[in-house]
N, C-alpha and C. Protein backbone atom coordinates (compact mmCIF):
# COMPACT_ATOMS: atom_id res chain seq x y z
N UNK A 1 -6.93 -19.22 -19.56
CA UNK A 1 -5.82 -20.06 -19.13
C UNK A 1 -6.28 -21.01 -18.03
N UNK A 2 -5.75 -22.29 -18.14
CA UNK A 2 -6.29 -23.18 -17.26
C UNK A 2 -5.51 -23.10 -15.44
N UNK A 3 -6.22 -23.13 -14.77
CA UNK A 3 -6.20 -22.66 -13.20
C UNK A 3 -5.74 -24.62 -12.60
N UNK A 4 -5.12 -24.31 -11.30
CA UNK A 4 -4.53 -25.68 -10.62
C UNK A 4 -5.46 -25.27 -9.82
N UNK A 5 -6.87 -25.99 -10.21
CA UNK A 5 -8.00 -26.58 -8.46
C UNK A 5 -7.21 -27.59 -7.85
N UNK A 6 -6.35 -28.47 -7.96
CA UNK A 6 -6.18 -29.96 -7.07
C UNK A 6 -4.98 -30.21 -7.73
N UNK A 7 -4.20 -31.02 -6.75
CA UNK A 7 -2.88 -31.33 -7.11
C UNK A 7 -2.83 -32.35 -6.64
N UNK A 8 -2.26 -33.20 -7.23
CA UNK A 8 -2.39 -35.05 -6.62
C UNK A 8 -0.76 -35.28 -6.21
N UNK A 9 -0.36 -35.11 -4.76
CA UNK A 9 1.02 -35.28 -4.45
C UNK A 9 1.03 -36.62 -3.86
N UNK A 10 1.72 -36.82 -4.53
CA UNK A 10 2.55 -38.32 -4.30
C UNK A 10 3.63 -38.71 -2.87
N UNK A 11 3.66 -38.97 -1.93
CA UNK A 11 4.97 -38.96 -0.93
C UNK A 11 4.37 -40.34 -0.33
N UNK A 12 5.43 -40.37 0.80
CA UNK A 12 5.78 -41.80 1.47
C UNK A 12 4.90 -41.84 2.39
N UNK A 13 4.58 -43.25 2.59
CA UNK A 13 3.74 -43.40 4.00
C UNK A 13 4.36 -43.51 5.15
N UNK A 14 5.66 -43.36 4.89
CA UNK A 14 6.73 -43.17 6.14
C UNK A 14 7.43 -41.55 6.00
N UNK A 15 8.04 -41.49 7.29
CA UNK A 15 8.38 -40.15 7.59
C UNK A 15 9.90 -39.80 7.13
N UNK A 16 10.78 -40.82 6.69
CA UNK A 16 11.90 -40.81 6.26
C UNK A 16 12.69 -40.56 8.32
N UNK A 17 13.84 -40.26 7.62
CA UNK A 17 14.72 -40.09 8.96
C UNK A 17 15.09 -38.38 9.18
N UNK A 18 14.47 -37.56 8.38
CA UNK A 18 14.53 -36.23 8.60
C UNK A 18 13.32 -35.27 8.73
N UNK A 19 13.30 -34.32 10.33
CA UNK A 19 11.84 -33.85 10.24
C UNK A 19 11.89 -32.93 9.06
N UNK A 20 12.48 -32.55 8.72
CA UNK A 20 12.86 -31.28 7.12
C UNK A 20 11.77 -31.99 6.28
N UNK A 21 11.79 -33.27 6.41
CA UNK A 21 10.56 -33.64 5.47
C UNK A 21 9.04 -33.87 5.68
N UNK A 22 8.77 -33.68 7.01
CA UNK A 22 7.38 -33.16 7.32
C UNK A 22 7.59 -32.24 7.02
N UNK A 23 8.17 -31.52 7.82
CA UNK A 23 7.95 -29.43 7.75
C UNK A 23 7.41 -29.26 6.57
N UNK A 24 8.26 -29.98 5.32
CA UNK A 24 8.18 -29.32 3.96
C UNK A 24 6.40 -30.00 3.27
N UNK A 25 5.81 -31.02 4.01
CA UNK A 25 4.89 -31.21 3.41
C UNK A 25 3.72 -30.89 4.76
N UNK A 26 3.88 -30.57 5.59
CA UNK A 26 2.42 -29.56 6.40
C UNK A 26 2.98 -28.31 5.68
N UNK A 27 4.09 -27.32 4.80
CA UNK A 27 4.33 -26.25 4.71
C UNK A 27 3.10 -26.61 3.19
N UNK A 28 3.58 -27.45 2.23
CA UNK A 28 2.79 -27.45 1.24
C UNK A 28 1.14 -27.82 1.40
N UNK A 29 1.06 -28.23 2.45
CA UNK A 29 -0.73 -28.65 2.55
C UNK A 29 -1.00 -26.83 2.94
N UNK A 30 -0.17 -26.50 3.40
CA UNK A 30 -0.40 -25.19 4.05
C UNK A 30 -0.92 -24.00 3.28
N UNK A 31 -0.22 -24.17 2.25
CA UNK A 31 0.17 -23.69 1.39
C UNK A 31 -1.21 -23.56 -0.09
N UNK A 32 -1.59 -24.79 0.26
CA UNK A 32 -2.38 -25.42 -0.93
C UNK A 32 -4.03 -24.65 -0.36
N UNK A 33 -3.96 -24.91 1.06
CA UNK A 33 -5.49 -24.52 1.28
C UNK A 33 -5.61 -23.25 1.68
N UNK A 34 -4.56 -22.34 1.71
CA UNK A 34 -4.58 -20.68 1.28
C UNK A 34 -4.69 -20.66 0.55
N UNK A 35 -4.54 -20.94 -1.12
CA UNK A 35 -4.69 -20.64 -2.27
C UNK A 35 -6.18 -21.79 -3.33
N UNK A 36 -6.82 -22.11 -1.60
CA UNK A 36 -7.89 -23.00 -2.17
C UNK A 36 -7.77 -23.84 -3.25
N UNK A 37 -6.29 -24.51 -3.18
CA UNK A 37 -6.38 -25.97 -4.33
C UNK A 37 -6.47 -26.91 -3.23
N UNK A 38 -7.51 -28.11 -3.97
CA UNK A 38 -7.50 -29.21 -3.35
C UNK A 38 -6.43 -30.14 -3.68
N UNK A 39 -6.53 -31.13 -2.52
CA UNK A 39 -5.50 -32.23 -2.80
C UNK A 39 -6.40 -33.47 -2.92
N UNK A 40 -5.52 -34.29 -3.79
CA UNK A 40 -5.84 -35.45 -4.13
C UNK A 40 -4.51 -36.68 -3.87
N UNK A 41 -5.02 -37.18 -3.06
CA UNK A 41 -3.78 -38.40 -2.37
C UNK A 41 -3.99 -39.37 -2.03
N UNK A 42 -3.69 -40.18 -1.68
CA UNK A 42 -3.83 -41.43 -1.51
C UNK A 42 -4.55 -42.35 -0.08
N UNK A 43 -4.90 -41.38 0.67
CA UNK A 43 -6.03 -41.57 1.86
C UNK A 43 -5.81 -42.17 3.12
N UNK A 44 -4.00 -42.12 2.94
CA UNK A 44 -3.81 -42.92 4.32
C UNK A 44 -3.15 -41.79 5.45
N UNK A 45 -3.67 -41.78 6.97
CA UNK A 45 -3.28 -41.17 8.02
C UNK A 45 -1.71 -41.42 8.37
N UNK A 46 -1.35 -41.81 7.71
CA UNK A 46 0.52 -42.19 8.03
C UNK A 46 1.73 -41.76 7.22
N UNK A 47 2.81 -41.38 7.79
CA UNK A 47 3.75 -40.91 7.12
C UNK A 47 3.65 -39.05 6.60
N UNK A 48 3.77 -38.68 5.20
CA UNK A 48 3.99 -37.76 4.63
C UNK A 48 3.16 -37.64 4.30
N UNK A 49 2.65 -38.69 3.80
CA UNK A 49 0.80 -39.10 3.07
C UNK A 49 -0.26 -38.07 4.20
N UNK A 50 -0.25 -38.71 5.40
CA UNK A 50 -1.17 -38.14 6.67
C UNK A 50 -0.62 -36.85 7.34
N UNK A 51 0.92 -36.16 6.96
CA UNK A 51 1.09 -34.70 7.44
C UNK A 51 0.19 -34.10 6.54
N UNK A 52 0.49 -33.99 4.79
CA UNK A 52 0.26 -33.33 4.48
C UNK A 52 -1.82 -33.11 4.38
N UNK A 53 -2.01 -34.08 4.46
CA UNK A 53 -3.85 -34.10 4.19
C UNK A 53 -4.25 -33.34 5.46
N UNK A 54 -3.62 -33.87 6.66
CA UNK A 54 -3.65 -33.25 8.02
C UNK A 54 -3.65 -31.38 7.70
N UNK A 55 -2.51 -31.20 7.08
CA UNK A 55 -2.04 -29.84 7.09
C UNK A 55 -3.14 -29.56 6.49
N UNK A 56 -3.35 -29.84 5.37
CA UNK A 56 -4.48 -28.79 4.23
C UNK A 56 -5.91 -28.47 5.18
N UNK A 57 -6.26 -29.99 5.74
CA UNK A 57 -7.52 -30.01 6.54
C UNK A 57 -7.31 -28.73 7.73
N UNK A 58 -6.49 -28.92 8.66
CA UNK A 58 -6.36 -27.65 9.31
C UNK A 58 -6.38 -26.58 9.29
N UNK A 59 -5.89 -26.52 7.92
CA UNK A 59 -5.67 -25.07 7.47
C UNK A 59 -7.58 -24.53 6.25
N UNK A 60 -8.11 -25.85 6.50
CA UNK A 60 -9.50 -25.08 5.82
C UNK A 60 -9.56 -25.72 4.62
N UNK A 61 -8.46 -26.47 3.78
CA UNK A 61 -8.89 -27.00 2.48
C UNK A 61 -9.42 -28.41 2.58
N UNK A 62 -9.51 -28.55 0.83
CA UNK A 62 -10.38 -30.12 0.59
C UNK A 62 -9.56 -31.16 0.40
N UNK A 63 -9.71 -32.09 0.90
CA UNK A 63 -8.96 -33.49 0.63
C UNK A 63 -9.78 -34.28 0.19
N UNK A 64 -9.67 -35.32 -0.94
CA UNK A 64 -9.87 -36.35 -1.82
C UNK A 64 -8.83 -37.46 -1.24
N UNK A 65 -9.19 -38.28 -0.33
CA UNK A 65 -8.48 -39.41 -0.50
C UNK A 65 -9.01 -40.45 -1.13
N UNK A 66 -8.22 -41.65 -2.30
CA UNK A 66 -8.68 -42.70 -3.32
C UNK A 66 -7.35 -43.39 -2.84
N UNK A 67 -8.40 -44.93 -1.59
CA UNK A 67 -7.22 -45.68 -1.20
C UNK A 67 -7.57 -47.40 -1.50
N UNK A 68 -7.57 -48.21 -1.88
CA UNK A 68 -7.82 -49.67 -2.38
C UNK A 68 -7.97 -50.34 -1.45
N UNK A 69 -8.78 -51.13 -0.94
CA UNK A 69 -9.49 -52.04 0.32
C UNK A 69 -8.36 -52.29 0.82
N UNK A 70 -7.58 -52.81 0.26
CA UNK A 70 -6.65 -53.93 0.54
C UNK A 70 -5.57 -53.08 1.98
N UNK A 71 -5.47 -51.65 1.43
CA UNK A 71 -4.88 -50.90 2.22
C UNK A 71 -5.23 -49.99 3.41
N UNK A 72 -6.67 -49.97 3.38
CA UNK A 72 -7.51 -49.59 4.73
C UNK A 72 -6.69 -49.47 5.67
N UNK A 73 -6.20 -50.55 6.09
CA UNK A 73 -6.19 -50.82 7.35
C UNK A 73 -4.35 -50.51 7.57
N UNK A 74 -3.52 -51.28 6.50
CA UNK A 74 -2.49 -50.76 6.61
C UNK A 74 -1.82 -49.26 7.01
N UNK A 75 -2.66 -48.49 6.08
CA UNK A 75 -2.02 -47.01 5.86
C UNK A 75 -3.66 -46.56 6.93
N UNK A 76 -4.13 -47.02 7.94
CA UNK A 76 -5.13 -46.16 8.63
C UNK A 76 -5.49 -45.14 7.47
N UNK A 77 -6.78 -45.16 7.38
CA UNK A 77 -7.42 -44.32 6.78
C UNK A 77 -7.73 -43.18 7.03
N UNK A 78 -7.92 -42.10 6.52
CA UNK A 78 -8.02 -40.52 7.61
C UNK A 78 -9.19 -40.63 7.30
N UNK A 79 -10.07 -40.28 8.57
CA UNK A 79 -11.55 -40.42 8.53
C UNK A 79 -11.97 -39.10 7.95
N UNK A 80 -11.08 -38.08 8.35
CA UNK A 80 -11.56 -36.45 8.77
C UNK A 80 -11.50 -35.92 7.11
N UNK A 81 -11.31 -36.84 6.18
CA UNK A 81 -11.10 -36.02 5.00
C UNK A 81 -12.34 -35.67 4.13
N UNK A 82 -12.50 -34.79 3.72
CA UNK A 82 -14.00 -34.33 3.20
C UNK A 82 -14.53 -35.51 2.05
N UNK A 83 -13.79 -36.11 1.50
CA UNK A 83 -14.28 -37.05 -0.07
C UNK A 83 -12.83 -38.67 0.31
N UNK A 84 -13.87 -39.42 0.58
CA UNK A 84 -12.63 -40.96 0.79
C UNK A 84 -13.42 -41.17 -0.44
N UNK A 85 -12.44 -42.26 -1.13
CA UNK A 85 -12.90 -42.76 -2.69
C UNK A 85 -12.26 -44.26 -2.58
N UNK A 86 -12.86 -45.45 -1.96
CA UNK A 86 -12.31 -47.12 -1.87
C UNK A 86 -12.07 -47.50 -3.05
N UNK A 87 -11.35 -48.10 -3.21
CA UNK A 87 -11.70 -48.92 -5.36
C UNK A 87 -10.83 -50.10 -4.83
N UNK A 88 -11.47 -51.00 -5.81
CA UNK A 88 -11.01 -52.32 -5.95
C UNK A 88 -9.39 -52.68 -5.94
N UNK A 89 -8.17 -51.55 -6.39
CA UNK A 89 -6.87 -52.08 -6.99
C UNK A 89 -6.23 -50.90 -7.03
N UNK A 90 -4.64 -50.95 -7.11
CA UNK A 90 -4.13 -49.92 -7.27
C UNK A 90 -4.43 -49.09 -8.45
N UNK A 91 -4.35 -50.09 -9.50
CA UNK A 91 -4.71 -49.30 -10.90
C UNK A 91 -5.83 -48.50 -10.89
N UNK A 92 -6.69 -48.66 -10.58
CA UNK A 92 -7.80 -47.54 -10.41
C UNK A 92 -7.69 -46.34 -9.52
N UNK A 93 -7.23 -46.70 -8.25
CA UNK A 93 -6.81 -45.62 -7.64
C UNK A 93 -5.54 -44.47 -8.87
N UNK A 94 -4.54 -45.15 -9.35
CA UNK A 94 -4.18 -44.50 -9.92
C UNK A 94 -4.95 -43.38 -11.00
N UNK A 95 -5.46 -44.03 -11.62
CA UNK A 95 -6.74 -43.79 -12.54
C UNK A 95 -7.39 -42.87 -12.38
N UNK A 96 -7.79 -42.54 -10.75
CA UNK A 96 -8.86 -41.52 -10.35
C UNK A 96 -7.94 -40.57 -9.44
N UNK A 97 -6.86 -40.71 -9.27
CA UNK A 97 -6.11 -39.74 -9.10
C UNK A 97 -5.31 -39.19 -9.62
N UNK A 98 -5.33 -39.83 -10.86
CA UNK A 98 -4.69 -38.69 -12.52
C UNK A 98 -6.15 -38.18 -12.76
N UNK A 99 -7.53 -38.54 -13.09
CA UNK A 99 -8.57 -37.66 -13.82
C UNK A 99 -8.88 -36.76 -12.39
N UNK A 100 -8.61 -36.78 -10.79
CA UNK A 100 -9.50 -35.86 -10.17
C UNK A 100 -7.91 -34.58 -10.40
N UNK A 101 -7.11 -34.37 -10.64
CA UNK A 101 -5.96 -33.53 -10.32
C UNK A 101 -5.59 -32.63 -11.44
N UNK A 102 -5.22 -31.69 -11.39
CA UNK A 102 -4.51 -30.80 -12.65
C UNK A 102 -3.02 -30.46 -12.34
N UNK A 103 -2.36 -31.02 -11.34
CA UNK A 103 -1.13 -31.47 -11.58
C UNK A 103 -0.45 -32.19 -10.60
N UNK A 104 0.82 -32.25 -10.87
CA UNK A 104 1.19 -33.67 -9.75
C UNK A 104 2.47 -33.24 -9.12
N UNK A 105 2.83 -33.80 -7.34
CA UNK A 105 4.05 -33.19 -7.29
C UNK A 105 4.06 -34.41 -6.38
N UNK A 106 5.73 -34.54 -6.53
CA UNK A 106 6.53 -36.20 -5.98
C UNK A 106 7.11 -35.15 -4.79
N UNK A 107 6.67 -35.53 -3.29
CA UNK A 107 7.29 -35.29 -2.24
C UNK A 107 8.46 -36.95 -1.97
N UNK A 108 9.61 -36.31 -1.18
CA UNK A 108 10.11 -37.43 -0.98
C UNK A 108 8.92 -38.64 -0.75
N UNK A 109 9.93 -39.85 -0.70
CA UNK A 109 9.11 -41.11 -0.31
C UNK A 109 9.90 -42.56 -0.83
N UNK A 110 8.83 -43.81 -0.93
CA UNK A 110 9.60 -45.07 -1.59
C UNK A 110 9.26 -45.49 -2.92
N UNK A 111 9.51 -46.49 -2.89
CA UNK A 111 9.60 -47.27 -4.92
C UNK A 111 8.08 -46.75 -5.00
N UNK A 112 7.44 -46.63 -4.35
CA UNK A 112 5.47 -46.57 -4.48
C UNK A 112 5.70 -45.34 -5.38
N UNK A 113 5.91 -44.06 -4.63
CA UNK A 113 6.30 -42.55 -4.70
C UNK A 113 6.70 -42.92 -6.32
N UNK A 114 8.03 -43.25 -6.30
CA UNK A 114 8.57 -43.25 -7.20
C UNK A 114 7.79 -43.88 -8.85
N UNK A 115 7.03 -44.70 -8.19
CA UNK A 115 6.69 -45.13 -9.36
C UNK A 115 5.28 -44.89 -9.95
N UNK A 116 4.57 -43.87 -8.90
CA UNK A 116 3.51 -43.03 -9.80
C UNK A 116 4.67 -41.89 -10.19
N UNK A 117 5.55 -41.40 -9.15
CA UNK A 117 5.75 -40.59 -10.56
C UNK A 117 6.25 -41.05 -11.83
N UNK A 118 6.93 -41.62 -12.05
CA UNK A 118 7.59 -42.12 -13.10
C UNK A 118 6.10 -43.05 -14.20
N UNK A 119 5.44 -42.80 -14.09
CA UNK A 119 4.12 -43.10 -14.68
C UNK A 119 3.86 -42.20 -15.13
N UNK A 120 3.64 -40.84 -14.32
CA UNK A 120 3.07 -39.33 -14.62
C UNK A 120 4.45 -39.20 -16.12
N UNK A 121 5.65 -39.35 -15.68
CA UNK A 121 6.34 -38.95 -16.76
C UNK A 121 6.36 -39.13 -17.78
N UNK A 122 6.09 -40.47 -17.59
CA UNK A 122 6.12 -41.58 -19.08
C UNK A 122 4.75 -41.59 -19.83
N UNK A 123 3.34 -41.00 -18.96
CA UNK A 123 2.65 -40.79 -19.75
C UNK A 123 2.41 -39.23 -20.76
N UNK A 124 2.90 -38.42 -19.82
CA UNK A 124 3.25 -37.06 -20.46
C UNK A 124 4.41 -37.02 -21.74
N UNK A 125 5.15 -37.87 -21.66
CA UNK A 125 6.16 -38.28 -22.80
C UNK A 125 5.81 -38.47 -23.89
N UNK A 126 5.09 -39.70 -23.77
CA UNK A 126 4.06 -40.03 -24.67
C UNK A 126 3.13 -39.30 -25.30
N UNK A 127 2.79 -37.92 -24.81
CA UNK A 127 1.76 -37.22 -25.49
C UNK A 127 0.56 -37.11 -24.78
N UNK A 128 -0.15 -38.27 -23.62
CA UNK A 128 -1.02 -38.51 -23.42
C UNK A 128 -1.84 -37.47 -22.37
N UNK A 129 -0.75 -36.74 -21.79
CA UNK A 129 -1.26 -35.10 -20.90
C UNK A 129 -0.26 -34.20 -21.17
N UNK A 130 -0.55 -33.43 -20.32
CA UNK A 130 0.33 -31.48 -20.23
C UNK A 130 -0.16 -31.70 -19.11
N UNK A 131 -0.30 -32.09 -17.89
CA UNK A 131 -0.68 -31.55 -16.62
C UNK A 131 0.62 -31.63 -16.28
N UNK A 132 1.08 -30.16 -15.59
CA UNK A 132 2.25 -30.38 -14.83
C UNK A 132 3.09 -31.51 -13.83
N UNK A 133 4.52 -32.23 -14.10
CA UNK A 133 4.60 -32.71 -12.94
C UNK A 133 6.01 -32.18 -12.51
N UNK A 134 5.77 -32.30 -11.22
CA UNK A 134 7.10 -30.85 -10.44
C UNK A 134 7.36 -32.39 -9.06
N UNK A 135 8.58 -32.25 -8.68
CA UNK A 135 9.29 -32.76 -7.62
C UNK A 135 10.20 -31.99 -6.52
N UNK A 136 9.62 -31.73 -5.68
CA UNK A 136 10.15 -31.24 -4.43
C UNK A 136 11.30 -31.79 -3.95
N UNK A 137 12.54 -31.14 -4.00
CA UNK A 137 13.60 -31.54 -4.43
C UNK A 137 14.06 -31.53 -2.43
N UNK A 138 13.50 -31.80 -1.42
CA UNK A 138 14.01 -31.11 -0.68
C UNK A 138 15.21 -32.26 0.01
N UNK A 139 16.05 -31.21 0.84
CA UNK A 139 17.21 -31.76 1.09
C UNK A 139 18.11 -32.52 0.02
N UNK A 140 17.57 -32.65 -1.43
CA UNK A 140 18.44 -32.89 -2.52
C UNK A 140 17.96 -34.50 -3.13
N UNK A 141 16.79 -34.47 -2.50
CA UNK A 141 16.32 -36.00 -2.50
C UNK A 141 15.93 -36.97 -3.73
N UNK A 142 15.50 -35.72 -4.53
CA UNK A 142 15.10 -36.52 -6.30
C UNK A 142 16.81 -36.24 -6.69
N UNK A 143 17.71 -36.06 -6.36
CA UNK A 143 18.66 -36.01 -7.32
C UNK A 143 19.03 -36.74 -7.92
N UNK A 144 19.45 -37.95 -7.13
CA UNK A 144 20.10 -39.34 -7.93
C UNK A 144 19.19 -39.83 -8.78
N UNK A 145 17.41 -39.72 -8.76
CA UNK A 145 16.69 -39.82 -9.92
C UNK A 145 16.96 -38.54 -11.40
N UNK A 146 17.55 -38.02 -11.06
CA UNK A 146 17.49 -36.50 -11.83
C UNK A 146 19.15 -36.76 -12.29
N UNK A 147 20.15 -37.38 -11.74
CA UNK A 147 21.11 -37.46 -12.18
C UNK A 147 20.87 -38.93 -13.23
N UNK A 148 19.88 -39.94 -12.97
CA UNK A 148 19.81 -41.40 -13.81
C UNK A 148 18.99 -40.63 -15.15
N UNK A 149 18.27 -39.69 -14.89
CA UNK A 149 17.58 -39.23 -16.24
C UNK A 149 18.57 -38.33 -16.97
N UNK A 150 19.02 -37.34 -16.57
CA UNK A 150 20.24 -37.23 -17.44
C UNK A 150 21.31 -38.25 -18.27
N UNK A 151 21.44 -39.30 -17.41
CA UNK A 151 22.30 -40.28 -17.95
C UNK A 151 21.63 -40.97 -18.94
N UNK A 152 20.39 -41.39 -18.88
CA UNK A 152 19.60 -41.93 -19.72
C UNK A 152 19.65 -40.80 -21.27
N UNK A 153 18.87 -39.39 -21.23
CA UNK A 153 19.55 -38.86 -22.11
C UNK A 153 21.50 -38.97 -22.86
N UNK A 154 22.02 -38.76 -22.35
CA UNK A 154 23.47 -38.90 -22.48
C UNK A 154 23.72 -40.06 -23.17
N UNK A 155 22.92 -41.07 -22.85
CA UNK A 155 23.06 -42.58 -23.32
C UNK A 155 21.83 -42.75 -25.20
N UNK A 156 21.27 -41.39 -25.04
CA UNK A 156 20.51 -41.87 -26.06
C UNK A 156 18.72 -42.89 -25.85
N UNK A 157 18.76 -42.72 -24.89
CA UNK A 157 17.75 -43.69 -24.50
C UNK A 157 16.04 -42.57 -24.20
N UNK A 158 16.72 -41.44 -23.83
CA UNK A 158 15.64 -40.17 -23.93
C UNK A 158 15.91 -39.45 -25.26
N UNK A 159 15.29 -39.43 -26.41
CA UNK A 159 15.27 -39.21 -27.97
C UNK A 159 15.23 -37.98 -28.03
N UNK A 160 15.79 -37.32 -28.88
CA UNK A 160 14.69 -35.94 -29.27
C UNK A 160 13.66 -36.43 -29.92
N UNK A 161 12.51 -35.40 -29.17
CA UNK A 161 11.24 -35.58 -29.82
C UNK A 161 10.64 -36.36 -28.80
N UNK A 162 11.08 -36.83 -27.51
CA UNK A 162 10.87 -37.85 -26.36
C UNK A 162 11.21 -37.31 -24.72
N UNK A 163 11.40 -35.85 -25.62
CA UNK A 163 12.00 -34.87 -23.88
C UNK A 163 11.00 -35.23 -23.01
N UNK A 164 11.49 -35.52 -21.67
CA UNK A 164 10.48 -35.74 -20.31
C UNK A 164 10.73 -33.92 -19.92
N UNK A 165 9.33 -33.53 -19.91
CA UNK A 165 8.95 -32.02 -19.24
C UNK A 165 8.28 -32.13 -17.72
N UNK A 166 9.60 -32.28 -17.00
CA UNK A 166 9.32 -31.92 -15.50
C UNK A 166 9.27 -30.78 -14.45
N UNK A 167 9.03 -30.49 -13.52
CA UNK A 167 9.41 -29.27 -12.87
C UNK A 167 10.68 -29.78 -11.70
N UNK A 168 11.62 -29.42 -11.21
CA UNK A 168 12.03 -29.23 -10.01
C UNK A 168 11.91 -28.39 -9.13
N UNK A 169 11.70 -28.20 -7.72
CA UNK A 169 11.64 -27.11 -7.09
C UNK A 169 12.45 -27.53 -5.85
N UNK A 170 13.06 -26.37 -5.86
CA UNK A 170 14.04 -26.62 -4.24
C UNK A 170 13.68 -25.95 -3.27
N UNK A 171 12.66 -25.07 -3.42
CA UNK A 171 11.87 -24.17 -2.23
C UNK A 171 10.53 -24.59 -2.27
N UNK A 172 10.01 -24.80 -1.19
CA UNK A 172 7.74 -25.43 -0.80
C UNK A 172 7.03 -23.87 -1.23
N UNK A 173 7.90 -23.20 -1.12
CA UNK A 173 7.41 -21.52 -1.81
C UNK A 173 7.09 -21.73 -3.02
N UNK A 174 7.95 -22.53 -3.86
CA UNK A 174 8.07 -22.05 -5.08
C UNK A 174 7.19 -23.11 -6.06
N UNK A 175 6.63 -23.88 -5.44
CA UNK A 175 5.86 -25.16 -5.94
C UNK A 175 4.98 -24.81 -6.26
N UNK A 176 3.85 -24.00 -6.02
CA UNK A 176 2.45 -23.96 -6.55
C UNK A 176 2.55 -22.56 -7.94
N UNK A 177 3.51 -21.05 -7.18
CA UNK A 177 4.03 -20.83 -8.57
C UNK A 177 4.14 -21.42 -9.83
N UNK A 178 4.89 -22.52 -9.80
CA UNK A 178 5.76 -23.11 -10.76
C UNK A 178 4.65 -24.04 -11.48
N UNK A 179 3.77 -24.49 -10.54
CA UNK A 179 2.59 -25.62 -11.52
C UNK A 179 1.96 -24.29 -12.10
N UNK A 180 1.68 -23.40 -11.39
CA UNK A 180 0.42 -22.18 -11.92
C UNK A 180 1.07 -21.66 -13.68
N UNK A 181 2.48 -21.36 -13.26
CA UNK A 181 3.43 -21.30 -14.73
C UNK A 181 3.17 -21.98 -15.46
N UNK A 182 3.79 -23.15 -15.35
CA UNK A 182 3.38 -24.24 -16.57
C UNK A 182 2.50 -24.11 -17.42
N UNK A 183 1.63 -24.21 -16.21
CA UNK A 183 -0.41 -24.57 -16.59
C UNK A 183 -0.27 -23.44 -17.48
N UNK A 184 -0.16 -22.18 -17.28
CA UNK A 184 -0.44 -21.32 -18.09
C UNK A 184 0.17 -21.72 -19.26
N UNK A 185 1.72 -21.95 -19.64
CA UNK A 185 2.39 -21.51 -20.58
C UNK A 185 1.92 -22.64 -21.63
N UNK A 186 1.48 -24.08 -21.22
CA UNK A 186 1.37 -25.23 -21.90
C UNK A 186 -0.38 -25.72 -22.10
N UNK A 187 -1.14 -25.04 -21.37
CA UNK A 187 -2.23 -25.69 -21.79
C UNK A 187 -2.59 -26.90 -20.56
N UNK A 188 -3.80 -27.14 -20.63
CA UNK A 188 -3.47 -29.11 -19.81
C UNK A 188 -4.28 -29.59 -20.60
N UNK A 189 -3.76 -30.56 -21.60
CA UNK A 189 -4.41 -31.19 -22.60
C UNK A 189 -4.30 -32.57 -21.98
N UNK A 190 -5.41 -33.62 -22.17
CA UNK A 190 -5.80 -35.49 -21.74
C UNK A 190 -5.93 -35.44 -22.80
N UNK A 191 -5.77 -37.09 -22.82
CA UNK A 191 -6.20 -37.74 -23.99
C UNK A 191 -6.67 -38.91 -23.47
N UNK A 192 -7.77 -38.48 -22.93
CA UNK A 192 -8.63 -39.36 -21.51
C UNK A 192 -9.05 -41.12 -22.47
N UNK A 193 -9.54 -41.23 -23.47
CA UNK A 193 -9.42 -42.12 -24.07
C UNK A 193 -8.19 -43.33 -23.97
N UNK A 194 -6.73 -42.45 -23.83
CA UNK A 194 -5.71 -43.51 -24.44
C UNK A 194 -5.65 -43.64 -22.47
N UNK A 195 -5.56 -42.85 -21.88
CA UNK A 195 -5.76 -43.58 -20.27
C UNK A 195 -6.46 -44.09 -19.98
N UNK A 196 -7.40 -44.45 -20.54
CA UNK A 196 -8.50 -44.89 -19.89
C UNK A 196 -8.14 -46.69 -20.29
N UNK A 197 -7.20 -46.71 -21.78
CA UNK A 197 -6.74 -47.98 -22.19
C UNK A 197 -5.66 -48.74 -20.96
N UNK A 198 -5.07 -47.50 -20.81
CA UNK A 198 -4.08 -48.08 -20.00
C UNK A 198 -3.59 -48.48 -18.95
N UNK A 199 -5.23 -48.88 -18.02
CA UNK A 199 -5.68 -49.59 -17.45
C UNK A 199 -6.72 -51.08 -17.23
């Protein structure tokens, strides 16, 4: 059965207006480098982005940050992380932080957040992986995304035969469980070829 080494979490480079949403992502870096999975993120020292890499590093695990020139300087770079990865563009960063990860989790955040995950979905839809993707639901924050995807089903616009297979989790406990589940029950199948097009 295939094992979660690295999890590529997605969150904001801002802190939002509630500390509930640090807590919950130094609890998951925390979390991640007791159970020796690495993270894979996006390489900047700021926001949710820089608790959680912070947390894992403290606590003894590996960080992979893959951040695009352009953003160096914006999102301060965390020097302290064991593997920085520069690339030319977002698309590549994306790129190398779907092939370094075996699954993905959306901490709160903005349209950025939002729209790798909603990438992760739409390519798993498609057929093109099984790597888990789970959203940390905390303080209730993916809902109104979770209430537009229902509606989208309801409307016919999510097919049978087109189900989006996500995780939710409303507890930072229950997050690495829940990818470890999956992974088991589904396999993590790429189809590294058709991503590799779709960039």
């Amino acid at each position: 059965m295939p094992a979660i080494k690295s999890i590529c979490v997605y969150c904001g480079s801002g802190f939002g207006d509630d500390p509930v949403f640090a807590e919950n992502a130094a609890a998951l870096g925390r979390a991640m480098a007791e159970r020796d999975i690495g993270l894979v993120y996006g390489g900047g020292n700021v926001g949710l982005m820089g608790t959680i890499a912070q947390s894992v590093l403290d606590h003894g695990g590996y960080v992979t940050g893959i951040i695009p020139e352009f953003l160096k300087s914006r999102e301060k770079l965390l020097e302290a992380v064991q593997e920085t990865i520069v690339v030319p563009d977002m698309h590549t960063r994306k790129r190398l932080m779907f092939e370094k990860a075996d699954a993905f989790v959306a901490l709160p955040g903005g349209i950025g957040t939002l729209e790798e995950l909603v990438e992760q979905m739409t390519w798993a839809q498609l057929g093109r992986h099984t790597k888990p993707i789970l959203m940390l639901n905390v303080k209730g924050f993916w809902r109104p995304l979770l209430n537009l995807l229902a509606h989208m089903r309801n409307e016919g616009f999510i097919r049978p035969g087109l189900e989006l297979n996500y995780l939710v989790a409303e507890q930072v406990q229950d997050v690495i469980p829940m990818l470890e589940a999956s992974a088991r029950r589904v396999g993590v199948v790429v189809n590294a070829d058709v991503i590799e097009q779709q960039f």
